[in-house]
Protein backbone atom coordinates (compact mmCIF):
# COMPACT_ATOMS: atom_id res chain seq x y z
CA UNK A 1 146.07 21.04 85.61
CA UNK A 2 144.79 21.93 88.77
CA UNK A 3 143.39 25.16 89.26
CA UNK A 4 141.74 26.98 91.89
CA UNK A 5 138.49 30.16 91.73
CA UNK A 6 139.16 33.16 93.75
CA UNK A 7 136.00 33.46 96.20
CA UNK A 8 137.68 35.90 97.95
CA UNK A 9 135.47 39.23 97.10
CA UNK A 10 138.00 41.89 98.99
CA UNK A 11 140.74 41.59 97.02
CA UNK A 12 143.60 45.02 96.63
CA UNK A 13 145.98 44.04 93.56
CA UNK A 14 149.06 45.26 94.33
CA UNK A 15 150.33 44.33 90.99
CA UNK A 16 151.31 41.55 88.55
CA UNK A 17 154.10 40.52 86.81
CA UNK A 18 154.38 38.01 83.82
CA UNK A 19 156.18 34.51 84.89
CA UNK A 20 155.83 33.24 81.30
CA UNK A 21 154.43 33.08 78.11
CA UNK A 22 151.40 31.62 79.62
CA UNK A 23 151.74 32.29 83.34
CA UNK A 24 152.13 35.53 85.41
CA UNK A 25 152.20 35.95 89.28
CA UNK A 26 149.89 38.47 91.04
CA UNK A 27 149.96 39.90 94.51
CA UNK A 28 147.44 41.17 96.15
CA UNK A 29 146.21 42.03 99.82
CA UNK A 30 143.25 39.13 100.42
CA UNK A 31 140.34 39.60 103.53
CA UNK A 32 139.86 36.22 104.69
CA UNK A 33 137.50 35.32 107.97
CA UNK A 34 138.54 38.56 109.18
CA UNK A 35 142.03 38.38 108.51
CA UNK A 36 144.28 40.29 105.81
CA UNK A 37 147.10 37.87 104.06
CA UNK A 38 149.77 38.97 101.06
CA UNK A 39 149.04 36.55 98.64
CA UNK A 40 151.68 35.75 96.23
CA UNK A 41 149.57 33.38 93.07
CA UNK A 42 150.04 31.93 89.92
CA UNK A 43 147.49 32.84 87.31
CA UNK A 44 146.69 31.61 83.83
CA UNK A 45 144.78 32.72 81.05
CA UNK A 46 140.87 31.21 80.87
CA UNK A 47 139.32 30.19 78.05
CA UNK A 48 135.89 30.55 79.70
CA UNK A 49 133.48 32.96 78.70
CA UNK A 50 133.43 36.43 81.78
CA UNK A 51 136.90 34.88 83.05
CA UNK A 52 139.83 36.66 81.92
CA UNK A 53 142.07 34.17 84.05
CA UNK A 54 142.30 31.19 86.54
CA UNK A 55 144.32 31.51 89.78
CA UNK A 56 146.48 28.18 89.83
CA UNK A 57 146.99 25.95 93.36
CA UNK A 58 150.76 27.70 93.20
CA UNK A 59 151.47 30.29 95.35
CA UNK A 60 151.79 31.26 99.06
CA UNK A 61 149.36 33.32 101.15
CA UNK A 62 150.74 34.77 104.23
CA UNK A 63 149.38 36.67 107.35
CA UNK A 64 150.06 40.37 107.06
CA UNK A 65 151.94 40.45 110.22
CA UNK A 66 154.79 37.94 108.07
CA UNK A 67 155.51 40.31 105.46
CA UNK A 68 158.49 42.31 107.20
CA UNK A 69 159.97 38.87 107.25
CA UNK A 70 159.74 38.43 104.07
CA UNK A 71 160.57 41.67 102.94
CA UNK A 72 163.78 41.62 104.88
CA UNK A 73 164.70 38.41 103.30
CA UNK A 74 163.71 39.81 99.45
CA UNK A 75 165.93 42.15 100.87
CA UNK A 76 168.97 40.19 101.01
CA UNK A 77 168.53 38.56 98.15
CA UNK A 78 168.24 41.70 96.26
CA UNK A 79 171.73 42.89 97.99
CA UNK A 80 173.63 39.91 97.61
CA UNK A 81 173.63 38.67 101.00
CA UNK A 82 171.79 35.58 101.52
CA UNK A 83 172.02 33.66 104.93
CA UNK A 84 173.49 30.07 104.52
CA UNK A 85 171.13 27.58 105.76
CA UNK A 86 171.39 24.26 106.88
CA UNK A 87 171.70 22.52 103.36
CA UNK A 88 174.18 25.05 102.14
């Protein structure tokens, strides 16, 4: 499995949710050269010692100033009306 360590050091947890039985999501607010990002992640539990979990390769990080977007699209998926794309 490939995982990933979280060097980031200015982290905000906004909160976490569980995915599975052995996977959850967590999104937090991440400082990065300067720069804030949402970052939506995977995480699993660790088995090492001091660790209480491992953030996974899955997941999306996005510059702050991309979050209405995507709040207006959770949006319509919460209400029902999706856009049709391309594909659909």
């Amino acid at each position: 499995m490939s995982e990933a360590t979280n060097t980031e050091t200015e982290d905000k947890v906004i909160g976490t949710f569980q995915k599975s039985h052995s996977a959850s999501i967590r999104v937090s607010l991440v400082e990065w050269e300067g720069n804030t990002y949402l970052d939506i992640r995977e995480i699993i539990p660790s088995d090492k010692p001091g660790e209480t979990f491992i953030f996974t390769k899955k997941g999306i990080r996005l510059r702050e100033d991309l979050v209405g977007e995507l709040q207006e699209l959770l949006a319509q998926v919460s209400s029902g009306k999706q856009e049709k794309g391309p594909a659909d």
